[in-house]
C-alpha atoms as a PDB file:
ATOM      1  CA  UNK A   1       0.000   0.000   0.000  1.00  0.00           C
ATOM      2  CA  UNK A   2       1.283   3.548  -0.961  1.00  0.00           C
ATOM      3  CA  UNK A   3       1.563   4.860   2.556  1.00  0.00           C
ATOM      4  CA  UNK A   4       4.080   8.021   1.791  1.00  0.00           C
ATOM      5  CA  UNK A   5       3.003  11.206  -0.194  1.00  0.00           C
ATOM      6  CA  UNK A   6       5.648  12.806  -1.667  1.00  0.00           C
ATOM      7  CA  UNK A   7       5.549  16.152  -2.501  1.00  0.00           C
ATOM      8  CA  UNK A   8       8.545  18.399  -3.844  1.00  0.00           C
ATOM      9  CA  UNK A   9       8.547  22.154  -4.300  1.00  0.00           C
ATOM     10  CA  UNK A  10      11.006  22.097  -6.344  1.00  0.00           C
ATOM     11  CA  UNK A  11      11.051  21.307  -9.706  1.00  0.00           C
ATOM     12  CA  UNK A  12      14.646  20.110  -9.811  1.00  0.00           C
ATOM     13  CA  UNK A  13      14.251  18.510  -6.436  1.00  0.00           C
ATOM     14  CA  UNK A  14      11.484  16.448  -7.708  1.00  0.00           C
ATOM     15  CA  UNK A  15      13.967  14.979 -10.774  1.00  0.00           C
ATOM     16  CA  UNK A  16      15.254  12.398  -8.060  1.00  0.00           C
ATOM     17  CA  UNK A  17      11.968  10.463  -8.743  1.00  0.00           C
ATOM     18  CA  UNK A  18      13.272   9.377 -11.998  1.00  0.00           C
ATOM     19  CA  UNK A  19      16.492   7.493 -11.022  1.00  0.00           C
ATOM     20  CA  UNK A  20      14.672   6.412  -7.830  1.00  0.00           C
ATOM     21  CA  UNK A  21      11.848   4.710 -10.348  1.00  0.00           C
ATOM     22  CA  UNK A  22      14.860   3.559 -13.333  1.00  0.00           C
ATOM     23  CA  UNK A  23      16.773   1.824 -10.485  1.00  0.00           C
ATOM     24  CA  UNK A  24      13.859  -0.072  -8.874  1.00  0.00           C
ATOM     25  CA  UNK A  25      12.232  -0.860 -12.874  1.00  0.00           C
ATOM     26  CA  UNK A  26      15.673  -2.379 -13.024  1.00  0.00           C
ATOM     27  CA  UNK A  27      15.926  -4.429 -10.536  1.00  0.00           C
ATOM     28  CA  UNK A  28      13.054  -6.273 -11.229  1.00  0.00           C
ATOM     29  CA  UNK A  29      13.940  -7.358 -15.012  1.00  0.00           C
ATOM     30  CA  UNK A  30      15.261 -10.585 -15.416  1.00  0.00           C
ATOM     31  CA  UNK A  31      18.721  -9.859 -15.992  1.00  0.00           C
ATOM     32  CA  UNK A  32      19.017  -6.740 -14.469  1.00  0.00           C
ATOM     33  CA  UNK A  33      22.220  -4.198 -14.766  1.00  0.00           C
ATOM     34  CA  UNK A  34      21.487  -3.108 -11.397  1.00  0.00           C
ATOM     35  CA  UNK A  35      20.011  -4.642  -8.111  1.00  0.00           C
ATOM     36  CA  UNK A  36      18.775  -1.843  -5.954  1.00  0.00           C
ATOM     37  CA  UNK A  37      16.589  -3.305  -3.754  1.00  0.00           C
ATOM     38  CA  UNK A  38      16.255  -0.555  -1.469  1.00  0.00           C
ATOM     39  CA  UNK A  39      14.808   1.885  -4.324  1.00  0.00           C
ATOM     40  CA  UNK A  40      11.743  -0.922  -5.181  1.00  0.00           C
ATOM     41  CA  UNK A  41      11.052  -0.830  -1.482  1.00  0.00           C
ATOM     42  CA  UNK A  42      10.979   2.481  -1.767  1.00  0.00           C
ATOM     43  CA  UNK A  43       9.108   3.001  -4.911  1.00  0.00           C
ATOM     44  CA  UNK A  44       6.475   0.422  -3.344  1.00  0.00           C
ATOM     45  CA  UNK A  45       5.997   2.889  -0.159  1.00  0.00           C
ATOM     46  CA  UNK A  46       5.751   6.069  -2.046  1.00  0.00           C
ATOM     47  CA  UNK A  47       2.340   7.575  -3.277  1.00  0.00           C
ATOM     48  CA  UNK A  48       3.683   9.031  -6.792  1.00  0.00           C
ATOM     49  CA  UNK A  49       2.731   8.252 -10.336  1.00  0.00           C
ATOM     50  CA  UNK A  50       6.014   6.212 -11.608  1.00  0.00           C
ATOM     51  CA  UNK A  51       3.748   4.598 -14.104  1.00  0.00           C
ATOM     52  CA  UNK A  52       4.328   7.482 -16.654  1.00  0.00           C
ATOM     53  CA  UNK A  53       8.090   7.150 -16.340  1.00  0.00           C
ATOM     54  CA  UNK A  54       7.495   3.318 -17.912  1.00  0.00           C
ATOM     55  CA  UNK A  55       8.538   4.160 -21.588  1.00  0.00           C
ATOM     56  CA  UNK A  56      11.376   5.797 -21.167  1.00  0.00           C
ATOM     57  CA  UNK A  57      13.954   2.661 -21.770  1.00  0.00           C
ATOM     58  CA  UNK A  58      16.832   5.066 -22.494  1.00  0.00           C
ATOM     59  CA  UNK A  59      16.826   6.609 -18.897  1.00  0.00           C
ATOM     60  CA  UNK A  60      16.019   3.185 -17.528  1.00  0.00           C
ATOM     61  CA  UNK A  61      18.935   1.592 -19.202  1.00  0.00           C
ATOM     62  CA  UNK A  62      21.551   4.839 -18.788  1.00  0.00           C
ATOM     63  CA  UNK A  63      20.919   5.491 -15.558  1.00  0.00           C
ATOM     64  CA  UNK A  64      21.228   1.426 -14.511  1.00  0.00           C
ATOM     65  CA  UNK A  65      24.865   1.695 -16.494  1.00  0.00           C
ATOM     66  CA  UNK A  66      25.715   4.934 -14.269  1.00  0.00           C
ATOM     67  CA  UNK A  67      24.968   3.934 -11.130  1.00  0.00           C
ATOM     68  CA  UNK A  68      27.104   0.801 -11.162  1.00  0.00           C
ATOM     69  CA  UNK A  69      29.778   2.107 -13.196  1.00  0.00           C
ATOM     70  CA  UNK A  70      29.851   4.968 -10.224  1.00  0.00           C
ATOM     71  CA  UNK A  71      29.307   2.124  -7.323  1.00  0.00           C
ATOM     72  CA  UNK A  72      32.164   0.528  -8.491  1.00  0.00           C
ATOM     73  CA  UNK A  73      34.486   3.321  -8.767  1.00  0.00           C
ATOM     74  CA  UNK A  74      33.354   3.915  -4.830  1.00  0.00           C
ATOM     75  CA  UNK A  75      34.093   0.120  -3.842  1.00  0.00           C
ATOM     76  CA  UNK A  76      37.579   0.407  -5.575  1.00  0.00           C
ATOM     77  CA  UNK A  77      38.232   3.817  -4.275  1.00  0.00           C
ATOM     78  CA  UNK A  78      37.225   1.977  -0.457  1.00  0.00           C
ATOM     79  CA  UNK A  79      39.095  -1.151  -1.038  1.00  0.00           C
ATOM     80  CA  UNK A  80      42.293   0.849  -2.282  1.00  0.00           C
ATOM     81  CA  UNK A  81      42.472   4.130  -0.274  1.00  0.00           C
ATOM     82  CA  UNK A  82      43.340   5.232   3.420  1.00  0.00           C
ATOM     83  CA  UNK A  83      40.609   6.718   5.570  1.00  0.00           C
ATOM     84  CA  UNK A  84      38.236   6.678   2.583  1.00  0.00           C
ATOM     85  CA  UNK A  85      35.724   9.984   2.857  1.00  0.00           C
ATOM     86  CA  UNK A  86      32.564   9.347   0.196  1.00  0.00           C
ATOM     87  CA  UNK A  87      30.459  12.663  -0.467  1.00  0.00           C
ATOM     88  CA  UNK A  88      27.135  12.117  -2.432  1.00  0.00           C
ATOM     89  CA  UNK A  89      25.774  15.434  -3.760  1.00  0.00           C
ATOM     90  CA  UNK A  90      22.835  15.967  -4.541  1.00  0.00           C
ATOM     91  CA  UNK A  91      21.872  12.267  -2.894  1.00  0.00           C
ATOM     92  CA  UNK A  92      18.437  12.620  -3.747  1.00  0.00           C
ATOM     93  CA  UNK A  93      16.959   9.039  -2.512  1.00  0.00           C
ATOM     94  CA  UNK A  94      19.830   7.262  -4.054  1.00  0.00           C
ATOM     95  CA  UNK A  95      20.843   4.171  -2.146  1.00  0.00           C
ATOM     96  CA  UNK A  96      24.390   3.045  -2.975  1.00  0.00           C
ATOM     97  CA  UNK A  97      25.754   3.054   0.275  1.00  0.00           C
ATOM     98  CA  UNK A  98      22.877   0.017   0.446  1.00  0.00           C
ATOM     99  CA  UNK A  99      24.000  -0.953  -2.624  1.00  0.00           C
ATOM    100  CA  UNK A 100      27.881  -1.563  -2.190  1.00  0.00           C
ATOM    101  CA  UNK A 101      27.108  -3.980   0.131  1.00  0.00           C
ATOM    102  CA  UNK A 102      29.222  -4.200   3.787  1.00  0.00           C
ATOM    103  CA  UNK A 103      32.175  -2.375   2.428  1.00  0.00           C
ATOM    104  CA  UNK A 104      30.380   0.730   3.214  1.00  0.00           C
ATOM    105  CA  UNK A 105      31.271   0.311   6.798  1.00  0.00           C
ATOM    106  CA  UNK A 106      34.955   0.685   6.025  1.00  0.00           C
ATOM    107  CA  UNK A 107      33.998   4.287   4.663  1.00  0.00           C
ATOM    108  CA  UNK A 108      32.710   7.789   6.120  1.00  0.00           C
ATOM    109  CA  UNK A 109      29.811   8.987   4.292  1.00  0.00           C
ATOM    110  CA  UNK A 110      28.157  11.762   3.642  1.00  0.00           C
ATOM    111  CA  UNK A 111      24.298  12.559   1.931  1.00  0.00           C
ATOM    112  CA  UNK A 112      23.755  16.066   1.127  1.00  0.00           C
ATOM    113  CA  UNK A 113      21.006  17.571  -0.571  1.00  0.00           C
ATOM    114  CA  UNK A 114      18.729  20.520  -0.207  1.00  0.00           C
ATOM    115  CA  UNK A 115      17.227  20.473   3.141  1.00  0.00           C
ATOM    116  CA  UNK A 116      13.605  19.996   2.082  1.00  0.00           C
ATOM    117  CA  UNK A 117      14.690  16.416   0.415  1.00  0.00           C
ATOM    118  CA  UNK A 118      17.247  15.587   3.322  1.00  0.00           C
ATOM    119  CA  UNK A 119      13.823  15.969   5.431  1.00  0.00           C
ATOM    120  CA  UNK A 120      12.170  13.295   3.247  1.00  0.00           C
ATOM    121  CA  UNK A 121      15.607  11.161   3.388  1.00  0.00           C
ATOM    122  CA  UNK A 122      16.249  11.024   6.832  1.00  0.00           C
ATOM    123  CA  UNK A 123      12.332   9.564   7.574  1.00  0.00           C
ATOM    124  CA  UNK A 124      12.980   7.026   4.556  1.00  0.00           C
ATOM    125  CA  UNK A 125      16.444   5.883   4.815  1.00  0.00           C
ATOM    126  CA  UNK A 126      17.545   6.893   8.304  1.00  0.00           C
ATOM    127  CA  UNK A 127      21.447   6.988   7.908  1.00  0.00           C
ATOM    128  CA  UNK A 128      23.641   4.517   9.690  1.00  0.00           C
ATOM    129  CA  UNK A 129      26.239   5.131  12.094  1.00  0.00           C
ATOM    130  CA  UNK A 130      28.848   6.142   9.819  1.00  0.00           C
ATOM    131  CA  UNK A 131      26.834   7.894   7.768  1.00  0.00           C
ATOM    132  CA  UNK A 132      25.593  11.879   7.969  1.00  0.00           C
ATOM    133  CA  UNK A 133      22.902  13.656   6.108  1.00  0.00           C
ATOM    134  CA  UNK A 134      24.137  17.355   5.547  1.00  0.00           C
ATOM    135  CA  UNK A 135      20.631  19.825   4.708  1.00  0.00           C
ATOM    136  CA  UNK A 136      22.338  22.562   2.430  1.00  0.00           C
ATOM    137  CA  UNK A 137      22.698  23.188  -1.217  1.00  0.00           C
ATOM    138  CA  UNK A 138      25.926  21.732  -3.145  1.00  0.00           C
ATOM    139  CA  UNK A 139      26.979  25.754  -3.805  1.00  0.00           C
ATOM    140  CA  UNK A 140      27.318  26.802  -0.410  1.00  0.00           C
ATOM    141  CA  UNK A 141      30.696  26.574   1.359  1.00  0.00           C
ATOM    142  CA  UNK A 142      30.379  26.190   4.496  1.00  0.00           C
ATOM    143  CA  UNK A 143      29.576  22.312   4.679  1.00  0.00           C
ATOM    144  CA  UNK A 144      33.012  22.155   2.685  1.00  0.00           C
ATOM    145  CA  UNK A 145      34.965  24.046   5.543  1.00  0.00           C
ATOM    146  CA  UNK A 146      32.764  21.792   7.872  1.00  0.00           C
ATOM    147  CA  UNK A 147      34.009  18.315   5.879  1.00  0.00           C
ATOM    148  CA  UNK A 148      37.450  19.579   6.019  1.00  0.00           C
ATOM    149  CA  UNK A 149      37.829  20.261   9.738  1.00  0.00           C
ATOM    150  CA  UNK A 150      36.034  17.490  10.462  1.00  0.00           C
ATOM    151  CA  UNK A 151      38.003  14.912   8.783  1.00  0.00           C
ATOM    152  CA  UNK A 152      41.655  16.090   8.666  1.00  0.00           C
ATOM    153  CA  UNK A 153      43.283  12.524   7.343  1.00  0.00           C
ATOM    154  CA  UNK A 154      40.464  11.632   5.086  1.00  0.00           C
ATOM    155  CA  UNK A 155      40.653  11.213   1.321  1.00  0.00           C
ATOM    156  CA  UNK A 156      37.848  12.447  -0.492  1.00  0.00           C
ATOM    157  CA  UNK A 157      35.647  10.954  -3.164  1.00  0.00           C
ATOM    158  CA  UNK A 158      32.772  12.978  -3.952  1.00  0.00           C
ATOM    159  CA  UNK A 159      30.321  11.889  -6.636  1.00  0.00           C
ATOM    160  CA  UNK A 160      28.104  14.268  -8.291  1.00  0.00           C
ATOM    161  CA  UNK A 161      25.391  12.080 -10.072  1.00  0.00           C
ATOM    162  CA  UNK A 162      22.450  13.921 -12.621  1.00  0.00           C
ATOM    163  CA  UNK A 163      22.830  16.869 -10.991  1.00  0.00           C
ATOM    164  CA  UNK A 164      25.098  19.644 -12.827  1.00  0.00           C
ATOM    165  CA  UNK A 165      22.917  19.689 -15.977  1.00  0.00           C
ATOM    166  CA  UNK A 166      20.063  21.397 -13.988  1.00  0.00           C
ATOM    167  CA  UNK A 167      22.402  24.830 -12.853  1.00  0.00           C
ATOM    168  CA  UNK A 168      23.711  28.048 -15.042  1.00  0.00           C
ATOM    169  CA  UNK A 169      27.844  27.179 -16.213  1.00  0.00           C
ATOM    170  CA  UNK A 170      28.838  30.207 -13.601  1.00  0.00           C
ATOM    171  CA  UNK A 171      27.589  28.315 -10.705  1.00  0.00           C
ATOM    172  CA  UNK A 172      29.048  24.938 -11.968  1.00  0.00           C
ATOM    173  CA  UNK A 173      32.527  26.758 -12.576  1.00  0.00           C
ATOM    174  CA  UNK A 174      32.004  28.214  -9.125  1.00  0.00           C
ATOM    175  CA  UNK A 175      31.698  25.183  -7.521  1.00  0.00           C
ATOM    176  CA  UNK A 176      34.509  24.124  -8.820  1.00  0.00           C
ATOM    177  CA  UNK A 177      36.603  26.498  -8.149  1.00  0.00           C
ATOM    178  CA  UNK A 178      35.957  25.872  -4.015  1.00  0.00           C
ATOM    179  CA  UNK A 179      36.299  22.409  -4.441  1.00  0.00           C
ATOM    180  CA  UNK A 180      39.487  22.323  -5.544  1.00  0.00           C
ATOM    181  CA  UNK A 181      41.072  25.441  -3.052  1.00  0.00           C
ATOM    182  CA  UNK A 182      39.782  23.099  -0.099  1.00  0.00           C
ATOM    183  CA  UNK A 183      40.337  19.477  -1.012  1.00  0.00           C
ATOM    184  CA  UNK A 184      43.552  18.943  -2.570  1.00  0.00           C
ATOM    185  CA  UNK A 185      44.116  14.961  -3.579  1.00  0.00           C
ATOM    186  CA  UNK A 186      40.786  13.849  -3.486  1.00  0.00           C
ATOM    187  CA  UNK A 187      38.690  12.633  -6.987  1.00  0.00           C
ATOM    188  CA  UNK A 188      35.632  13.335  -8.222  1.00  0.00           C
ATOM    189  CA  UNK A 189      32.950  11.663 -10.551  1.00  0.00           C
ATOM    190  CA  UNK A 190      30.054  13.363 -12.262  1.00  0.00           C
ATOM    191  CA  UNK A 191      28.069  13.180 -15.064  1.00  0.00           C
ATOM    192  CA  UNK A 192      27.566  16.058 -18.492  1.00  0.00           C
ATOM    193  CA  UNK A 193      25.333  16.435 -21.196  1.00  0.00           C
ATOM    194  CA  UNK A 194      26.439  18.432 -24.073  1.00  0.00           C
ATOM    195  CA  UNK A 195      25.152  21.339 -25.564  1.00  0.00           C
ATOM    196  CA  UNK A 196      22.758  19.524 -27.971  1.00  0.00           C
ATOM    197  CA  UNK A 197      21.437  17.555 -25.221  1.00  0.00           C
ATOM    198  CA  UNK A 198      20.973  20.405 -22.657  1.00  0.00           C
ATOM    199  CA  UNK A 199      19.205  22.348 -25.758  1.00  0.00           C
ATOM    200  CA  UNK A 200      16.573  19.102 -26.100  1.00  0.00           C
ATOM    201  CA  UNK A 201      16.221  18.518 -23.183  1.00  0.00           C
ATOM    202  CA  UNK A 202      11.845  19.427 -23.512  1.00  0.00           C
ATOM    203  CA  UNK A 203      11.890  15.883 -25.580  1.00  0.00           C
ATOM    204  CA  UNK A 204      14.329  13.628 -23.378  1.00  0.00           C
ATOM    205  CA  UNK A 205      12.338  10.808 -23.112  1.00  0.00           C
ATOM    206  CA  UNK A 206      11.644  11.059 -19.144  1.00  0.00           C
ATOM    207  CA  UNK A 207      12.684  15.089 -18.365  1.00  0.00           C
ATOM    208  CA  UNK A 208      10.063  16.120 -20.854  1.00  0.00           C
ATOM    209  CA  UNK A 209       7.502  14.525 -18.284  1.00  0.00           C
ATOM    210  CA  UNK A 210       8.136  16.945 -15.650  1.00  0.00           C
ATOM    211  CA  UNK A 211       9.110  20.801 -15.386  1.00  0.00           C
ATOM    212  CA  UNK A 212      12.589  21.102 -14.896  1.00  0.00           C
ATOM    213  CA  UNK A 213      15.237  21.394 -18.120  1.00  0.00           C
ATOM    214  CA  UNK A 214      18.853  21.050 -18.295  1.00  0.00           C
ATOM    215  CA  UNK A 215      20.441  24.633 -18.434  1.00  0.00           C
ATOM    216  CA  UNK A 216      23.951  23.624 -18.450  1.00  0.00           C
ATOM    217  CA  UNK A 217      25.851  21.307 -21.175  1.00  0.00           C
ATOM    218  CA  UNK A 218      29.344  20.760 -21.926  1.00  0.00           C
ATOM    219  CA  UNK A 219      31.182  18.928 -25.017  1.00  0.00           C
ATOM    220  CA  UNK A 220      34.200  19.543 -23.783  1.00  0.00           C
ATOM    221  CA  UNK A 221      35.329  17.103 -21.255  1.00  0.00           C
ATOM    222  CA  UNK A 222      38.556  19.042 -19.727  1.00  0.00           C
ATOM    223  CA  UNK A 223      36.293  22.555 -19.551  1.00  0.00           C
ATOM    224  CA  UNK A 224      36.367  21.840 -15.587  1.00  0.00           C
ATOM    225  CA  UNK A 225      40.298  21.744 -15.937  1.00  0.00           C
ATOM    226  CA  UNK A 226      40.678  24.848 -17.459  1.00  0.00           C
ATOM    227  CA  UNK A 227      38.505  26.801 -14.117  1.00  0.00           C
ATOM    228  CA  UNK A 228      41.519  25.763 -11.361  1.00  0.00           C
ATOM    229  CA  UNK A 229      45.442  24.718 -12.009  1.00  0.00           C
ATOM    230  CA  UNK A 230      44.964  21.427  -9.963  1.00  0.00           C
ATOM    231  CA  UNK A 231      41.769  20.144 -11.932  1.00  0.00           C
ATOM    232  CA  UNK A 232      42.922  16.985 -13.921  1.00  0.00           C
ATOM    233  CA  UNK A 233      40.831  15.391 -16.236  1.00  0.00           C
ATOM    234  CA  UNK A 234      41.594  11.759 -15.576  1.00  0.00           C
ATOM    235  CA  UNK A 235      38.844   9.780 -17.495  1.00  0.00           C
ATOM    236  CA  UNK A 236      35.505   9.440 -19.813  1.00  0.00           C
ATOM    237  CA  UNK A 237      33.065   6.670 -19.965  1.00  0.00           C
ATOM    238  CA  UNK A 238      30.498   7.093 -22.641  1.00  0.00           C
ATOM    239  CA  UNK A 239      26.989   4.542 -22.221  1.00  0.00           C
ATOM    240  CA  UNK A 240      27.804   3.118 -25.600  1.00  0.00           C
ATOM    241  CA  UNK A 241      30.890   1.896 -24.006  1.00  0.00           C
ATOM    242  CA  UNK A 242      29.403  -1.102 -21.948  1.00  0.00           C
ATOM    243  CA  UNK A 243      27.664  -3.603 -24.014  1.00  0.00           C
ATOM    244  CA  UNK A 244      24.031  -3.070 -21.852  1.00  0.00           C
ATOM    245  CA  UNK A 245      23.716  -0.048 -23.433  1.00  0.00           C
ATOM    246  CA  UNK A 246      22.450  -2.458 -26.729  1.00  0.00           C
ATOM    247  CA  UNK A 247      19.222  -3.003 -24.411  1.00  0.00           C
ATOM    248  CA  UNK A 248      18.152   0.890 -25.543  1.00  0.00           C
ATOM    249  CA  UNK A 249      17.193  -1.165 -29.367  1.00  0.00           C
ATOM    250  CA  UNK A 250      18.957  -0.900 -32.311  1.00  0.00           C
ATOM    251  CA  UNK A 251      17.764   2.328 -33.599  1.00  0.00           C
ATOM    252  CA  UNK A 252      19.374   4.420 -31.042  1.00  0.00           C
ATOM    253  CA  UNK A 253      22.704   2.531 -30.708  1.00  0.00           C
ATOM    254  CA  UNK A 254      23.071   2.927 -34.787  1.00  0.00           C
ATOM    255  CA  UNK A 255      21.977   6.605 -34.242  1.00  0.00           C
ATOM    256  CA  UNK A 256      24.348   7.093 -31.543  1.00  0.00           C
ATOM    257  CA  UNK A 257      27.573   5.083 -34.004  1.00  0.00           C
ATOM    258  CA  UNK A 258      26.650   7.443 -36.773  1.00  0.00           C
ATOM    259  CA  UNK A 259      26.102  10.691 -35.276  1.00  0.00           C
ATOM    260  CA  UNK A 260      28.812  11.825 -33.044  1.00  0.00           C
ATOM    261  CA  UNK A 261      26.328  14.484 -31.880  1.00  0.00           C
ATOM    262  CA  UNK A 262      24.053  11.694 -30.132  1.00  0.00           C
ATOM    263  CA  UNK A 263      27.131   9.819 -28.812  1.00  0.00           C
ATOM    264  CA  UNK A 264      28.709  12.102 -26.670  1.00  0.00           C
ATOM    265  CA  UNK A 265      25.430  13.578 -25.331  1.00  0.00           C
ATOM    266  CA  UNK A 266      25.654  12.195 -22.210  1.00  0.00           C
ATOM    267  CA  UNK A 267      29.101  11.343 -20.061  1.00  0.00           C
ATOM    268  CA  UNK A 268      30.398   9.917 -17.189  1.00  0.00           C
ATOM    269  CA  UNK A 269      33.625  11.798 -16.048  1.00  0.00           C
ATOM    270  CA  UNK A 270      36.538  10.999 -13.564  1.00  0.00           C
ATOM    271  CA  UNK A 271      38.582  14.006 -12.283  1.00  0.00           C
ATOM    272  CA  UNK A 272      40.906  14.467  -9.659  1.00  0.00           C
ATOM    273  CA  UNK A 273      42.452  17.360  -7.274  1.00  0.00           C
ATOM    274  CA  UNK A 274      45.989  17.193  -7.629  1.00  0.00           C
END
């Protein structure tokens, strides 16, 4: 029984609904790219239409492919650094620290998000004991000074996961910029759209469903470099690279061979803070 009513103010706010939905629709196929178990529970609880999100296979399929590439870079970056920080901005509802399984205890983590959705978080998934919801928008920079003092021998991954597309290039550059004056040698993974995609995106096949728009697209993968000296541009994933990506039919993966355009819409991007 739908027992929760969700209702967000905010029109980019309410975009977490898609991945929430994507990850549980998922989970349920038969041979699914992602088990998220946590996000069907969730799904299940909440009183929200998800049924109109049910033809958008694209999003399904590319947003499956993102989260696991990005749980996996977490798990390595646990498994292979010392006093491992992990930063999720923009959490959203987003359940990877469920979904990486027990090495999540060997981690600190953080979930921030603006406070109205870090109200709805902390009732759903109450955080665990090394685990802290921060209420405050990604721009501001005083949770950064706060993350800083509070873990002086940590090493920082932050991910930054359908989130940058939705903000003006100033405030992206911005951001930035105060990342890398306060957390030298620590990485970073987030996801782009270029400039055709953030100009389309009224007929992206689940955005185009609700109000917000993507106001912010890049096709330039070291742009971010070129905003601080010690921004390094370490790596690019695009969806066509992992063989899932086929499940999208083979219209759009010929579209996406031929036209460059449609290929490099949307990627997944590894930096790092020298």
């Amino acid at each position: 029984m739908k027992n929760e009513e969700l209702v967000m103010k905010n029109n980019i706010g309410e975009t977490l609904l898609i991945p929430l939905y994507m990850k549980s629709r998922e989970s349920k196929l038969n041979d699914p790219i992602i088990c998220d178990t946590t996000a069907c529970d969730l799904v299940d609880k909440l009183d929200y239409d998800f049924s109109k999100f049910d033809q958008a296979i694209a999003s399904s399929v590319g947003i499956a492919i993102r989260s696991r590439y990005f749980d996996d870079k977490v798990k390595d970056f646990i498994e292979n650094t010392e006093n491992p920080v992990i930063v999720l901005l923009g959490a959203g509802l987003d359940s990877r620290y469920q979904r990486i399984g027990t090495i999540a205890r060997q981690a600190v983590f953080y979930q921030l998000d603006i406070p109205e959705i870090i109200q709805v978080r902390a009732q759903l998934l109450p955080p665990h004991e090394n685990e802290t919801l921060i209420p405050s928008s990604m721009f501001e920079t005083q949770w950064m000074d706060d993350l800083v003092k509070e873990n002086p021998e940590g090493t920082f991954l932050f991910i930054v996961e359908g989130v940058l597309m939705y903000f003006e290039r100033d405030t992206v550059k911005k951001w930035f910029q105060d990342m890398a004056e306060r957390f030298p040698q620590s990485e970073l993974l987030f996801d782009v759209v270029n400039v055709w995609l953030m100009k389309h995106s009224h007929r992206h096949d689940s955005l185009k469903l609700m109000n917000a728009r993507f106001i912010y697209g890049s096709d330039d993968d070291g742009e971010a470099a070129s905003w601080a000296s010690n921004l390094e541009h370490v790596s690019t994933k695009l969806y066509g690279d992992f063989p899932e990506w086929n499940r999208v039919g083979w219209l759009k993966v010929l579209l996406m061979k031929l036209i460059p355009t449609m290929k490099y819409s949307g990627r997944m991007l590894h930096y790092r803070i020298k």
